[in-house]
Protein backbone atom coordinates (compact mmCIF):
# COMPACT_ATOMS: atom_id res chain seq x y z
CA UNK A 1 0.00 0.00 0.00
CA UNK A 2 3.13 2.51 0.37
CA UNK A 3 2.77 5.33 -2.24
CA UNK A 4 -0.45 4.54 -2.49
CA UNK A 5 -2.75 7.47 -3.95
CA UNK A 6 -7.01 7.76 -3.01
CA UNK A 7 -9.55 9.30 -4.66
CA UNK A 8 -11.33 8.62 -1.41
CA UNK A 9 -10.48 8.24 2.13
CA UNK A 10 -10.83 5.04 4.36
CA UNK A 11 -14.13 3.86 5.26
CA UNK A 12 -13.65 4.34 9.21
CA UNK A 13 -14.53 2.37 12.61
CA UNK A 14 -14.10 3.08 15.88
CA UNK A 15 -14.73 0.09 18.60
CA UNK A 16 -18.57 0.79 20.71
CA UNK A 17 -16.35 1.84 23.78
CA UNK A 18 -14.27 4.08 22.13
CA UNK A 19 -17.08 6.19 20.33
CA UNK A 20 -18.45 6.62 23.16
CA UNK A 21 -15.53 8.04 25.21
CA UNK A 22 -13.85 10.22 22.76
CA UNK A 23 -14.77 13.41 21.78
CA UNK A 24 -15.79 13.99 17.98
CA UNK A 25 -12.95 16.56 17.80
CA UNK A 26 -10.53 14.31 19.26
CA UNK A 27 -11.46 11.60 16.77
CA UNK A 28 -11.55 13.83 14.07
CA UNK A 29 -7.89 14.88 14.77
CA UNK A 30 -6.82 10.80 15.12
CA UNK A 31 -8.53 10.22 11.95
CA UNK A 32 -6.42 12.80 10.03
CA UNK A 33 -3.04 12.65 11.47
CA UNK A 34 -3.84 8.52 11.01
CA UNK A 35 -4.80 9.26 6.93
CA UNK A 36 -1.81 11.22 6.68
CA UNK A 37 0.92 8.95 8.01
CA UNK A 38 -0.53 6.12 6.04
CA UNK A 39 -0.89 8.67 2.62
CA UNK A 40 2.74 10.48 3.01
CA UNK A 41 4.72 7.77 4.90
CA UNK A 42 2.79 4.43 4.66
CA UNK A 43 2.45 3.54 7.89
CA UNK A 44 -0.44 0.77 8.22
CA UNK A 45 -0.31 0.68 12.06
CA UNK A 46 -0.95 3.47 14.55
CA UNK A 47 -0.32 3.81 18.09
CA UNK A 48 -1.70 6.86 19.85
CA UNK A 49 0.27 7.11 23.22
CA UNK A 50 -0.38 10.05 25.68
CA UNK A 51 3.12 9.43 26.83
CA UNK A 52 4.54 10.12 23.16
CA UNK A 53 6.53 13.29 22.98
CA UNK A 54 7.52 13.18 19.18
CA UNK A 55 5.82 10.97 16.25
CA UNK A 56 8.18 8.28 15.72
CA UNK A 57 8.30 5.10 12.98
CA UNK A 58 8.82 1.81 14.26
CA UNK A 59 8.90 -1.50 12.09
CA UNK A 60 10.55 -0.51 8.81
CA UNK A 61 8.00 2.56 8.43
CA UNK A 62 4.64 0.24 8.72
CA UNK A 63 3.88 1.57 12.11
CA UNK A 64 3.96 5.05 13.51
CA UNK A 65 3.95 6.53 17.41
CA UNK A 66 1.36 9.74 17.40
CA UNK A 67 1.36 11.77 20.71
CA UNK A 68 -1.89 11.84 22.08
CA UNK A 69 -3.10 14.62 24.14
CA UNK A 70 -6.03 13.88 26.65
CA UNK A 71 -5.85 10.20 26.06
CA UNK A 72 -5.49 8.03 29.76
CA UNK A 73 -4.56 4.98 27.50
CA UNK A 74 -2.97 4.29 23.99
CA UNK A 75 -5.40 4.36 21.51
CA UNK A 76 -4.51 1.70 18.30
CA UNK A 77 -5.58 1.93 14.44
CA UNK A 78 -4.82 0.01 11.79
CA UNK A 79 -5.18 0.58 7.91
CA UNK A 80 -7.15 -3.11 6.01
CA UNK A 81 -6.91 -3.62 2.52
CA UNK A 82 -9.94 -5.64 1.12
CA UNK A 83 -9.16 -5.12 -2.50
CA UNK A 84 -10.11 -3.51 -5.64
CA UNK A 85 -13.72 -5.14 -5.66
CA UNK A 86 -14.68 -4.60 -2.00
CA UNK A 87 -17.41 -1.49 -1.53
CA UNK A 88 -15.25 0.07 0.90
CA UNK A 89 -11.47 -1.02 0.36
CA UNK A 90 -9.89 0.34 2.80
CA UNK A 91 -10.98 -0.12 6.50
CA UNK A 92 -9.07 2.43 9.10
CA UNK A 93 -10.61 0.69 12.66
CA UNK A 94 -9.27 2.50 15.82
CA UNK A 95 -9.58 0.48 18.89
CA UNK A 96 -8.03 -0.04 22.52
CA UNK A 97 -5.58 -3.29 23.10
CA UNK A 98 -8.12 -6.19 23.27
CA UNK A 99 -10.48 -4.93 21.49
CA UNK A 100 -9.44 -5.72 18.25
């Protein structure tokens, strides 16, 4: 998926808990900072860590650290693929560890 250009963004999910708990402006802010790692850098993994001070890559580039402001507990997202024939093709789901 690296390099990959949209002419659409991700269909996105977030777990039942964490809609609930987050703010919409929070989410809104994780949902673009997630779209634009995986866009510019290709990340396919996300960790949001409110202990984070800078955004770091981990894992050859396929997973990036994002601070996290306000959050008590990392928050995770990951970028699916279901292919050129699938209504939505690309899946970003956030969720907490467990719940995935």
């Amino acid at each position: 998926m690296k390099g990959m250009t949209l002419e659409k963004g991700p269909f996105v999910v977030f777990t039942s808990s964490l809609a609930m708990e987050l703010e919409t402006l929070t989410k809104a802010d994780m949902i673009r900072r997630a779209v634009a790692a995986w866009r510019t850098r290709g990340a396919e993994y996300m960790a949001f860590d409110p202990e984070c001070k800078e955004t770091r890559f981990e894992d050859g580039g396929l997973t990036v650290v994002l601070s996290a402001e306000g959050l008590t507990e990392i928050v995770y997202a990951k970028i699916d693929d279901y292919g050129p024939d699938a209504e939505n093709r690309y899946v970003l789901t956030f969720y907490k560890q467990g719940e995935n």
